[in-house]
Each structure stands twice: as C-alpha cells, then as structure tokens.
N, C-alpha and C. Protein backbone atom coordinates (compact mmCIF):
# COMPACT_ATOMS: atom_id res chain seq x y z
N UNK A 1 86.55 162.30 83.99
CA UNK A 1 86.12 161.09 84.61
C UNK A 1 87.32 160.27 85.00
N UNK A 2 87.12 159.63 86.17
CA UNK A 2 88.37 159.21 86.52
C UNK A 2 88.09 157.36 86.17
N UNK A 3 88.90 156.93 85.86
CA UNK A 3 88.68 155.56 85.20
C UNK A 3 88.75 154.86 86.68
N UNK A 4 88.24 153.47 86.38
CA UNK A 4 87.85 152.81 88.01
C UNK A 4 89.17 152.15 87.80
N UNK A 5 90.08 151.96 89.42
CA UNK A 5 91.18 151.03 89.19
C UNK A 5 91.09 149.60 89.82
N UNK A 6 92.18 148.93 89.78
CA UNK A 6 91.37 147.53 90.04
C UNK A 6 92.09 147.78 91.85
N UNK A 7 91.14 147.34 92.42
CA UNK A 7 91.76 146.85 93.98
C UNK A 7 93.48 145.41 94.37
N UNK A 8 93.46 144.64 93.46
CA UNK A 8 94.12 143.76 93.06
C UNK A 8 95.15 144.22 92.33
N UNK A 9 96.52 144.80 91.97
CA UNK A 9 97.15 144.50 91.21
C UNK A 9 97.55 143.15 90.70
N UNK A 10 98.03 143.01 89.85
CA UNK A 10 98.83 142.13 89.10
C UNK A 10 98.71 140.12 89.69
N UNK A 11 96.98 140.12 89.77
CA UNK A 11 96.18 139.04 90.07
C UNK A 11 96.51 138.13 89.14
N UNK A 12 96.68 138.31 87.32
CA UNK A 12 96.99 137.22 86.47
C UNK A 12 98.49 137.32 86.63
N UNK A 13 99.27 137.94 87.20
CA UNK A 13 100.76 137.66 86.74
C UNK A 13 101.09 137.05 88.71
N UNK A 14 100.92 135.39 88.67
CA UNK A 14 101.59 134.76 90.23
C UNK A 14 102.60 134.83 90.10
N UNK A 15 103.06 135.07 91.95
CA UNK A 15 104.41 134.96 91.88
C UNK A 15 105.29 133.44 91.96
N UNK A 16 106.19 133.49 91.73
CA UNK A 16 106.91 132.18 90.60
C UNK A 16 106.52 130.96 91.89
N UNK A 17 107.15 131.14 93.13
CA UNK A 17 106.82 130.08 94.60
C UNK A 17 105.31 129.40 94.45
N UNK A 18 104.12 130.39 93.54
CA UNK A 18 102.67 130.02 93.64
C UNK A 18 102.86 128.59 92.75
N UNK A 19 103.70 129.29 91.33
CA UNK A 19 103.13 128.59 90.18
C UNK A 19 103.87 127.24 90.52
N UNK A 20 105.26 127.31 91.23
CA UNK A 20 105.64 125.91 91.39
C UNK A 20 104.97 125.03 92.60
N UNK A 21 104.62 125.81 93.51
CA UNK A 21 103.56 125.00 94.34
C UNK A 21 102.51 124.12 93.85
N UNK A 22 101.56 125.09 92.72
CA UNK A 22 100.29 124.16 91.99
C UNK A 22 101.24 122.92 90.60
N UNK A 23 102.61 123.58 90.50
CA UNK A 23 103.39 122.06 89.61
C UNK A 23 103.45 121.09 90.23
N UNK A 24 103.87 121.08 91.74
CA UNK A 24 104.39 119.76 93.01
C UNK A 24 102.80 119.74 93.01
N UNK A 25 102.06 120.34 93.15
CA UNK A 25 100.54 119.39 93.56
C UNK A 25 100.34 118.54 92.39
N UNK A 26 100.28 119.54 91.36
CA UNK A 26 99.72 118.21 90.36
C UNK A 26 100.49 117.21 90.33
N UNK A 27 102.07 117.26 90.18
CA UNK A 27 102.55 116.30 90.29
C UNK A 27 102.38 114.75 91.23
N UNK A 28 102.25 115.23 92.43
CA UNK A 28 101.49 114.79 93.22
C UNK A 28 100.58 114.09 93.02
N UNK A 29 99.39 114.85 92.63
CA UNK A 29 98.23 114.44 92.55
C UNK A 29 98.27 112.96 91.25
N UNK A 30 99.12 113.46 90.60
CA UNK A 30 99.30 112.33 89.22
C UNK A 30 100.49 111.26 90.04
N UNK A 31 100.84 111.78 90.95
CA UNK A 31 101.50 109.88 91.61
C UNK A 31 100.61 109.74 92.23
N UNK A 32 100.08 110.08 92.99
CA UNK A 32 99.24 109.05 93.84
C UNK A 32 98.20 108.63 92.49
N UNK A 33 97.54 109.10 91.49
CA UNK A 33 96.91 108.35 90.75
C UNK A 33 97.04 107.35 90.44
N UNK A 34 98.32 107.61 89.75
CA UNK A 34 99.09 106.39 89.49
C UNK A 34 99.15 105.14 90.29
N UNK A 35 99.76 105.50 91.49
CA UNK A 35 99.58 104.62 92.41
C UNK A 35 98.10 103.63 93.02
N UNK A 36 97.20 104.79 92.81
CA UNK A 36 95.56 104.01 93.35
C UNK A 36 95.17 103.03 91.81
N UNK A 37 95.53 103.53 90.71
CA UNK A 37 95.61 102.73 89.87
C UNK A 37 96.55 101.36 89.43
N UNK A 38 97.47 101.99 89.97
CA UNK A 38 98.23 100.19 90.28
C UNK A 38 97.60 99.07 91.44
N UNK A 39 97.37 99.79 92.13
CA UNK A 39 97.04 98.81 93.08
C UNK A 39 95.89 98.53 93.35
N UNK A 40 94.75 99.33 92.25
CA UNK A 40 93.45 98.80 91.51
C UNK A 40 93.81 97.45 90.59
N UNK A 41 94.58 97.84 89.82
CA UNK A 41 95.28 96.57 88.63
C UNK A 41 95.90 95.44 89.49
N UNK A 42 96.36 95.66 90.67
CA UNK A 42 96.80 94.34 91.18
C UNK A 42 95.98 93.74 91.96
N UNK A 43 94.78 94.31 92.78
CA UNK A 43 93.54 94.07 93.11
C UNK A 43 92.30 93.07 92.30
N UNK A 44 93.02 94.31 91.33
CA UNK A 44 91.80 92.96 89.81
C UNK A 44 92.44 91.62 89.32
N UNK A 45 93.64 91.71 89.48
CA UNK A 45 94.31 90.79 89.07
C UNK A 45 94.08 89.39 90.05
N UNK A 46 94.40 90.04 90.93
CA UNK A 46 93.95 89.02 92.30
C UNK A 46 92.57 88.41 92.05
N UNK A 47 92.10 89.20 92.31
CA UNK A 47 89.93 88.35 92.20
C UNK A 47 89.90 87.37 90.94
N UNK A 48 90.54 88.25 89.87
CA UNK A 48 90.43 86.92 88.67
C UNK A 48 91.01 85.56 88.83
N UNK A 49 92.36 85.81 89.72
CA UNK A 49 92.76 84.31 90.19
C UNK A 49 91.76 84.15 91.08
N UNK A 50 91.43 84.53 92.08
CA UNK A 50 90.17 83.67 92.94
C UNK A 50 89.01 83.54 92.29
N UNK A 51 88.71 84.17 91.46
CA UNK A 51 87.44 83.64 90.68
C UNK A 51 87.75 82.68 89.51
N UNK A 52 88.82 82.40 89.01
CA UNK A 52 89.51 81.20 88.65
C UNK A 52 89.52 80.13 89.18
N UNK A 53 89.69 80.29 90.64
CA UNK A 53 90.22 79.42 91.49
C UNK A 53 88.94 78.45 91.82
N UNK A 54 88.18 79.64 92.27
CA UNK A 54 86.89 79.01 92.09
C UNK A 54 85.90 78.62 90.50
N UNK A 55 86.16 78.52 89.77
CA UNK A 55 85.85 78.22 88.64
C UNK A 55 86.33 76.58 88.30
N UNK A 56 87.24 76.39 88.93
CA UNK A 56 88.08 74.69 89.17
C UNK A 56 87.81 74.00 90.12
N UNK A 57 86.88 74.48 91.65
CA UNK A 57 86.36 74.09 92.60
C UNK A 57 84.97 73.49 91.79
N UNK A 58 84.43 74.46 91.05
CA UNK A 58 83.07 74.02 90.88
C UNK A 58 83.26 72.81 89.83
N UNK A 59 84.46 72.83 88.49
CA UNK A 59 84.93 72.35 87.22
C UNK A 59 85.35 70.58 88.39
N UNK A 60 86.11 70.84 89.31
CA UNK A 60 85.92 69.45 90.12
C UNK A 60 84.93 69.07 90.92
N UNK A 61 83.82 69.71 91.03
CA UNK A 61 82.43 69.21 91.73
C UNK A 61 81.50 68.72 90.55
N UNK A 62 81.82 69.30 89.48
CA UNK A 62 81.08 68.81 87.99
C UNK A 62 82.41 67.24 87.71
N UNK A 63 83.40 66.87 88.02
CA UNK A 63 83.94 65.49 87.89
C UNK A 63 83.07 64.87 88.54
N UNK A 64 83.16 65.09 89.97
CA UNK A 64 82.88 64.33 91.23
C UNK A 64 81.22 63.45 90.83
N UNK A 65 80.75 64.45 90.49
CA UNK A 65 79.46 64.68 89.93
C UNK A 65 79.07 63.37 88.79
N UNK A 66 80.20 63.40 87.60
CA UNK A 66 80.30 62.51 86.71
C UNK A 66 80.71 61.15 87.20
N UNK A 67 81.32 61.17 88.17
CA UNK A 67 82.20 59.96 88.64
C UNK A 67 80.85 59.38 89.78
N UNK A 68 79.84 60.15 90.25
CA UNK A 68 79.01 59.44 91.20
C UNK A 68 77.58 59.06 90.28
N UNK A 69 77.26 58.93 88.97
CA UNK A 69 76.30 58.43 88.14
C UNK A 69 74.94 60.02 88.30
N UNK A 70 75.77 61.34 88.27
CA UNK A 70 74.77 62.22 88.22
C UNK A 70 74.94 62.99 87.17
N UNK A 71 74.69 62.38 85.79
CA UNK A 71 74.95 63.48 85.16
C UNK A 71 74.28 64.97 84.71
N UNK A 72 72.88 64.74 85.34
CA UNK A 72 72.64 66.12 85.33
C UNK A 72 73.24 67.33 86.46
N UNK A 73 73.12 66.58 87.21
CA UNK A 73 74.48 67.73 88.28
C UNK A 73 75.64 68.13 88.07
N UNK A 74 76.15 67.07 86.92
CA UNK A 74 77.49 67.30 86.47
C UNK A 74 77.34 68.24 85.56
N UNK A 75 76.05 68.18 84.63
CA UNK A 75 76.28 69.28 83.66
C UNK A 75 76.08 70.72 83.87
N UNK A 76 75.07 71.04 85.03
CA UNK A 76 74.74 72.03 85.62
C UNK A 76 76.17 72.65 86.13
N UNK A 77 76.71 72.04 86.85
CA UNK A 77 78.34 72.08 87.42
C UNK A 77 79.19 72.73 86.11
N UNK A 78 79.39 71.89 84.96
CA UNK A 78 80.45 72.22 84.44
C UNK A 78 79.74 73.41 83.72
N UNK A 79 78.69 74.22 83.23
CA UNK A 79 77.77 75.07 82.82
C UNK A 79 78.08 76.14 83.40
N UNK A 80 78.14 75.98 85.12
CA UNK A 80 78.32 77.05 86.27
C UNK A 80 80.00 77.23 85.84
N UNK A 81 80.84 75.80 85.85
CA UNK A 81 82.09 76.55 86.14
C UNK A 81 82.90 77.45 84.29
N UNK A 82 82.10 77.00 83.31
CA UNK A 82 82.10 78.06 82.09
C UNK A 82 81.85 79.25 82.43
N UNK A 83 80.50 79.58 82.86
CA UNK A 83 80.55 80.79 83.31
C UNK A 83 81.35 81.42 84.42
N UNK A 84 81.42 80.90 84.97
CA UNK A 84 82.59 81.53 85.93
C UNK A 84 84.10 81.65 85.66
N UNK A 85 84.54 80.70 84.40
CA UNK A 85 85.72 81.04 83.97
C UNK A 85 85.47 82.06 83.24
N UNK A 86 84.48 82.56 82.60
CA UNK A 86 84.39 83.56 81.58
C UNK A 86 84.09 84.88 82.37
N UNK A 87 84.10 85.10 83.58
CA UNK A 87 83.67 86.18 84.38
C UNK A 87 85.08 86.93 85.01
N UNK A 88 85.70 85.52 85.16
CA UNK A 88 87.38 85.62 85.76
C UNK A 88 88.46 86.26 84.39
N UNK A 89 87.88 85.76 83.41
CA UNK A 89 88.65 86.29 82.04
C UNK A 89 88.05 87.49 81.89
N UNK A 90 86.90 87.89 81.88
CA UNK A 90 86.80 89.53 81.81
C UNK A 90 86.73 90.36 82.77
N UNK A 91 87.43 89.69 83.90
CA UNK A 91 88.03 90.56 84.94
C UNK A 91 89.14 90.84 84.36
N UNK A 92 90.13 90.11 84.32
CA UNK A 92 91.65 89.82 83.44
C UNK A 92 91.72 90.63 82.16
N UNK A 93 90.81 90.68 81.55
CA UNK A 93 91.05 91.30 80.00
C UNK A 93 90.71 93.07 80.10
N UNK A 94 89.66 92.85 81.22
CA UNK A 94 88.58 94.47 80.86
C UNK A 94 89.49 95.35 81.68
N UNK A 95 89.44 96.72 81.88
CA UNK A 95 90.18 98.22 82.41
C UNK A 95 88.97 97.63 83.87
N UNK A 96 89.49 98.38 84.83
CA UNK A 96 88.45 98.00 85.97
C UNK A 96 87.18 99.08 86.26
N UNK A 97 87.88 100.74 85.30
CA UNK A 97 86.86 101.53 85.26
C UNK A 97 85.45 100.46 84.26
N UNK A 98 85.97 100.21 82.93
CA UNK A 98 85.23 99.57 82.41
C UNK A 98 84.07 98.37 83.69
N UNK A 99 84.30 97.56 84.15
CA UNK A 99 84.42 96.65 84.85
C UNK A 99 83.05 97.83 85.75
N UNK A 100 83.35 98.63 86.89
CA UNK A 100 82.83 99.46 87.30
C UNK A 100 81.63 100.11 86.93
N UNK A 101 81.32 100.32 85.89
CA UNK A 101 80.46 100.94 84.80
C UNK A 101 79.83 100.04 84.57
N UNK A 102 79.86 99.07 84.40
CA UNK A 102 79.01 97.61 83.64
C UNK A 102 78.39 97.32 85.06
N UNK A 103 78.69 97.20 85.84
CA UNK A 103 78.17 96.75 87.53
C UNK A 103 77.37 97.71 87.58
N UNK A 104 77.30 99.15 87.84
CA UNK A 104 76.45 100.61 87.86
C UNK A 104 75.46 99.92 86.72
N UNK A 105 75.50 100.00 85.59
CA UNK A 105 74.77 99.70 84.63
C UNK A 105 73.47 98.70 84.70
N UNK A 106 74.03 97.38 85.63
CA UNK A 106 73.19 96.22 85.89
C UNK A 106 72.49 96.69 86.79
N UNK A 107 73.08 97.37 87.85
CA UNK A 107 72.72 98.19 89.58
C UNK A 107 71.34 98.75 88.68
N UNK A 108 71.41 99.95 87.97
CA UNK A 108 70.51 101.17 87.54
C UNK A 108 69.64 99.97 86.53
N UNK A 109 69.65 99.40 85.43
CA UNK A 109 68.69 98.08 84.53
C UNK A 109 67.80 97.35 85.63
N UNK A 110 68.76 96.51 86.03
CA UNK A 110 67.90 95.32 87.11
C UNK A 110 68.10 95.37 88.68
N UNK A 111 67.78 96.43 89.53
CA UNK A 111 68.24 96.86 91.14
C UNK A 111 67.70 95.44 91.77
N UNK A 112 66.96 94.80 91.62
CA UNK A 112 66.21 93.54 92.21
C UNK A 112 67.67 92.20 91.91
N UNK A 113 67.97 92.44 90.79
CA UNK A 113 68.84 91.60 90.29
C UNK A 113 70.34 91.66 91.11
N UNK A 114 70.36 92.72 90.78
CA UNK A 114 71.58 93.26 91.48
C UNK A 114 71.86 93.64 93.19
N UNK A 115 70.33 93.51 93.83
CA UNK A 115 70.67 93.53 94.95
C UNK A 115 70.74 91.54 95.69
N UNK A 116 69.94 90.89 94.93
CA UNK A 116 70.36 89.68 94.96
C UNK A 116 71.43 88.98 94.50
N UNK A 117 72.15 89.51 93.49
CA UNK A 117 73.77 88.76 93.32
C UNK A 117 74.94 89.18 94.34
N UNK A 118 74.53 90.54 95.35
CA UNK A 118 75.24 90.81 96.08
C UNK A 118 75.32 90.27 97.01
N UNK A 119 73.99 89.88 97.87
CA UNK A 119 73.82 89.10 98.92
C UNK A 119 74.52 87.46 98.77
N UNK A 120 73.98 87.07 97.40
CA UNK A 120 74.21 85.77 97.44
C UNK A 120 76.22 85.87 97.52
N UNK A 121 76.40 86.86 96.43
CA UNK A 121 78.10 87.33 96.47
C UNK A 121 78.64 87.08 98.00
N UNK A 122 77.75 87.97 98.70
CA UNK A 122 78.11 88.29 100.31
C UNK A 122 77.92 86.74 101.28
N UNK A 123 77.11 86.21 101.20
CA UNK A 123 76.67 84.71 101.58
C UNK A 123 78.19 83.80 101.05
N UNK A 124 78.68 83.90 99.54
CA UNK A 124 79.55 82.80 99.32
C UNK A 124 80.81 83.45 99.62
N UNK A 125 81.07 84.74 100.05
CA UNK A 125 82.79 85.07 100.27
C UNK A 125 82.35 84.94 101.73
N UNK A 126 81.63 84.80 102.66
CA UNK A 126 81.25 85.02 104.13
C UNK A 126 81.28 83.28 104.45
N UNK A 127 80.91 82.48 103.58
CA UNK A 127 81.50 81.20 103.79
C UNK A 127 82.91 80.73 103.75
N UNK A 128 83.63 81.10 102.67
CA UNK A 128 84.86 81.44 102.42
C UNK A 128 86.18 81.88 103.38
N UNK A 129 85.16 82.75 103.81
CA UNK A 129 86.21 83.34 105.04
C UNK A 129 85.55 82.40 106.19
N UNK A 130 84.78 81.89 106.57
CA UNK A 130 84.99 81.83 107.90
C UNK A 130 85.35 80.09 107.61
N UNK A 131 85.42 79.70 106.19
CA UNK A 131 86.28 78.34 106.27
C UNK A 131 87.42 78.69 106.62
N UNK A 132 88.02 79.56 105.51
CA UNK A 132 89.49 80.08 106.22
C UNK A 132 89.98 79.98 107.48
N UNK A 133 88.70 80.91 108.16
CA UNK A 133 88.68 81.08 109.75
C UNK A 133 88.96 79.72 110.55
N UNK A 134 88.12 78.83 110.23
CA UNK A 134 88.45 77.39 111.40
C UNK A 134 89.39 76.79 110.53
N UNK A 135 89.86 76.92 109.72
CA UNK A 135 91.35 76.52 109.36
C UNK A 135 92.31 76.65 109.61
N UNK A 136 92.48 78.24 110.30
CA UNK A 136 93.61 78.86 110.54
C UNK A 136 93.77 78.29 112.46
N UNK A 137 92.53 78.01 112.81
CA UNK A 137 92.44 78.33 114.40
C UNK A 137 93.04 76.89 115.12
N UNK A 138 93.55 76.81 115.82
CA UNK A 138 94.20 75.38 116.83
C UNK A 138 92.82 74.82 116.78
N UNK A 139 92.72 73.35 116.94
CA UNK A 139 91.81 72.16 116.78
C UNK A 139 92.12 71.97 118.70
N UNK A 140 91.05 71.46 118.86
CA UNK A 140 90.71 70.75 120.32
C UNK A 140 91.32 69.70 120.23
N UNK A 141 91.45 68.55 119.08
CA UNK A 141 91.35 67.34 118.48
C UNK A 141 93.23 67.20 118.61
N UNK A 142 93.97 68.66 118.33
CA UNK A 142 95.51 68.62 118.80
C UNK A 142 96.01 68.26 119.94
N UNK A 143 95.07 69.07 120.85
CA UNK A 143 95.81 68.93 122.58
C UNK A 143 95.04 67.61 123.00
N UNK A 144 94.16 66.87 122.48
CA UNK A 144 93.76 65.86 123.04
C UNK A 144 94.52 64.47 123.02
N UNK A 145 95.15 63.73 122.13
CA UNK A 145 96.66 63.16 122.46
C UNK A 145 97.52 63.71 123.93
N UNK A 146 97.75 64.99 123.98
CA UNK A 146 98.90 65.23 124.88
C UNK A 146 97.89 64.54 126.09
N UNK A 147 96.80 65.14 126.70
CA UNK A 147 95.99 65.05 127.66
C UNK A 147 95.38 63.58 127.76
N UNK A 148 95.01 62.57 126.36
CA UNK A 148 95.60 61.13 127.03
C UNK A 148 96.53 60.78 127.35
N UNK A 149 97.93 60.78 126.82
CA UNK A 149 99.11 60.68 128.00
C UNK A 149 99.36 61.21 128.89
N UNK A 150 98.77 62.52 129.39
CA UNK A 150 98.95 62.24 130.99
C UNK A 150 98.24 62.17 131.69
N UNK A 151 96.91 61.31 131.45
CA UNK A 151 96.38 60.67 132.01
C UNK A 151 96.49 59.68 131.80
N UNK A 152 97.32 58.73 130.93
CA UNK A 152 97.81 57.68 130.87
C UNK A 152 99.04 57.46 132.21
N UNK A 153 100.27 58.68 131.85
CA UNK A 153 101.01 58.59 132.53
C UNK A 153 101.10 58.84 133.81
N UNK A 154 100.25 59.54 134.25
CA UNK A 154 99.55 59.51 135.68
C UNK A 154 98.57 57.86 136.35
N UNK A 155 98.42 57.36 135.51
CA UNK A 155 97.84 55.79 135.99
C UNK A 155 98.81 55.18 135.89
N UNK A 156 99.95 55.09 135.16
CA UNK A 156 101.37 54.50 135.33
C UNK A 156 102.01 54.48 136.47
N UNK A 157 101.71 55.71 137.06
CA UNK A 157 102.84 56.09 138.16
C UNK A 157 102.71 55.57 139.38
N UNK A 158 103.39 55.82 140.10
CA UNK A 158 102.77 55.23 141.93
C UNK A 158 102.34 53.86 141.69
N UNK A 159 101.22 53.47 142.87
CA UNK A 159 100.84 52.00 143.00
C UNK A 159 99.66 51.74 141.61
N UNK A 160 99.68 52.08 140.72
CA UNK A 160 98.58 51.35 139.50
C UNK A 160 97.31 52.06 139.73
N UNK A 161 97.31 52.95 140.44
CA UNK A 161 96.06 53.03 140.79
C UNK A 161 95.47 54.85 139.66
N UNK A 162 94.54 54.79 139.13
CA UNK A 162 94.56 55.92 138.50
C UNK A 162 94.88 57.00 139.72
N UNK A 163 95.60 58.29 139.23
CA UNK A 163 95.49 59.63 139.70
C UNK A 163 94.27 60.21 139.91
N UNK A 164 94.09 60.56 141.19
CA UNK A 164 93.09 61.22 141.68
C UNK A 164 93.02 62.58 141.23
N UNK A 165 93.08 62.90 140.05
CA UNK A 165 93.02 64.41 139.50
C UNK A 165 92.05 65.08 138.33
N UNK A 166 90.86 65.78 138.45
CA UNK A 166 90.88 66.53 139.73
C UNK A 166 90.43 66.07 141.09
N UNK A 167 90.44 66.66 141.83
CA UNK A 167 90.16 65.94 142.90
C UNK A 167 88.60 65.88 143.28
N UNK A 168 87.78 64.81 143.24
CA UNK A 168 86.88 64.58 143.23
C UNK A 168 85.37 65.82 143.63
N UNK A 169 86.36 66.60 144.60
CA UNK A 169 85.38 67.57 145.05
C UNK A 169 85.16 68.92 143.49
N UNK A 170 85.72 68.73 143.11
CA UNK A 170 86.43 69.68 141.74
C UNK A 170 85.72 68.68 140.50
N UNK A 171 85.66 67.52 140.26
CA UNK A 171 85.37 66.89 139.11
C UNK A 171 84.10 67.03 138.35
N UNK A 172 82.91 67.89 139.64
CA UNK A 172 81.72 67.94 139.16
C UNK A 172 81.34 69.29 138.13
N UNK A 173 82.60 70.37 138.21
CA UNK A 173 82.60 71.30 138.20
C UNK A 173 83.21 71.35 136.73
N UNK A 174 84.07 70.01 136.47
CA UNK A 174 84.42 70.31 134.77
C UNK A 174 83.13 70.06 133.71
N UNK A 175 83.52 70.40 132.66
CA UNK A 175 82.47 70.17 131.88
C UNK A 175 82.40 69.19 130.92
C-alpha cells in the first residue's frame, strides 16, 4: 500500500520573509491601535470639558435665577447643573470602552429613552453650533457705519445738496 503524500510540502515550516511580514503587520496593527486609542482619550477628554463647560452655563442660569426672586427655577437649575457636572466627571474618570457599553446598555433597557436623549442631545449641540455659526460670520450692523459716512460724505461734497446715488431710475430696484 502506498501511503497518501501530502500535495503541500513543508506548509507548517514559513519561509522566514512570511513570518516577518505577519511581525510588521501586527506591529502595525498595535500602532495604529494605539493611536485610535489616544485620540479616543483626547476626544473624551475634550467633551468632559464641554460638558463642564456647560455644567457652569446652566450653574450661572441657576444664579441669575436666584438673583431675579425665582427660586424654584434656581433650584431646578442648580439640580440640572449637579447632574451635569457628575456626567462630565464620569466622562473624565471612566475608560471610554466602559463609557460605550453603558450607552448600548441604556440603547438595548430603555430604546424609547434613549432615542429621546439623542434627539434632544442632537437639538442642544445643533443650537450650539449654529450659535457658533452667527458668531463667527461678519454682522451687517459692521459695514453699516462705513455706508453712513459715505453717505454722509457724499452730502458734504459739491453744492450741499445730497448725492444723487443711486440714481433715481435704479433706487426702486434696491431693497
């Protein structure tokens, strides 16, 4: 009987170029980990200051609150901004996998719950930004100074008489 041979020689013994190829991948593969994990950690780090940040927005709307004879608004206020400092601290304290898992957890428990803290989430960073937004953008209220002086300085000029500009056939046409 002739014994069966294998089609493959020497399949468990790679040659040496293989085995250091799959070393540089993993290696690889463990920096960039590294890396998506740092800049997960500096990511989290970030939100806890803005959810800090905002935790002192609300902590001065609970003053404002005290200082205008409301103190039940004030207490509701400073109530909201406890909890929200304590949300910003276990951003800060917790691993973000942890962090991750607890969110899934609420998602899969309460989906009703959790699809309403997102929206409302989505509603208050969507205000946020688009304050940002008309903050960042030139004001009308800038160029309007320049554009009374020269229409000031255009009624100055010549005989006293205002500047005919635009010219009347044109004036109906601004807005």
């Amino acid at each position: 009987m002739a014994e069966p041979t294998d089609p493959t020689p020497g399949v468990d013994a790679a040659p040496p170029s293989i085995e250091r190829a799959k070393m540089i991948l993993a290696e690889l593969a463990s920096a960039a980990q590294s890396a998506v994990v740092a800049v997960a950690d500096q990511q989290k780090a970030r939100a806890a200051t803005q959810v800090g940040v905002a935790a002192e927005a609300v902590r001065a709307a609970a003053r404002s609150f005290e200082c205008s004879q409301s103190p039940a608004a004030a207490e509701y206020a400073d109530c909201a901004a406890r909890q929200i400092e304590a949300v910003a601290e276990t951003i800060r304290v917790r691993h973000w996998c942890e962090i991750a898992a607890d969110v899934a957890s609420v998602a899969r428990r309460s989906p009703g719950l959790f699809v309403a803290s997102a929206v409302a989430l989505g509603f208050v960073l969507g205000r946020f930004w688009t304050a940002a937004s008309c903050r960042s953008e030139p004001s009308s209220q800038v160029f309007a100074p320049a554009a009374e002086s020269s229409v000031a300085a255009g009624e100055s000029s010549g005989n006293g008489k205002a500047a005919d500009w635009p010219p009347r056939s044109q004036a109906g046409d601004l807005p």
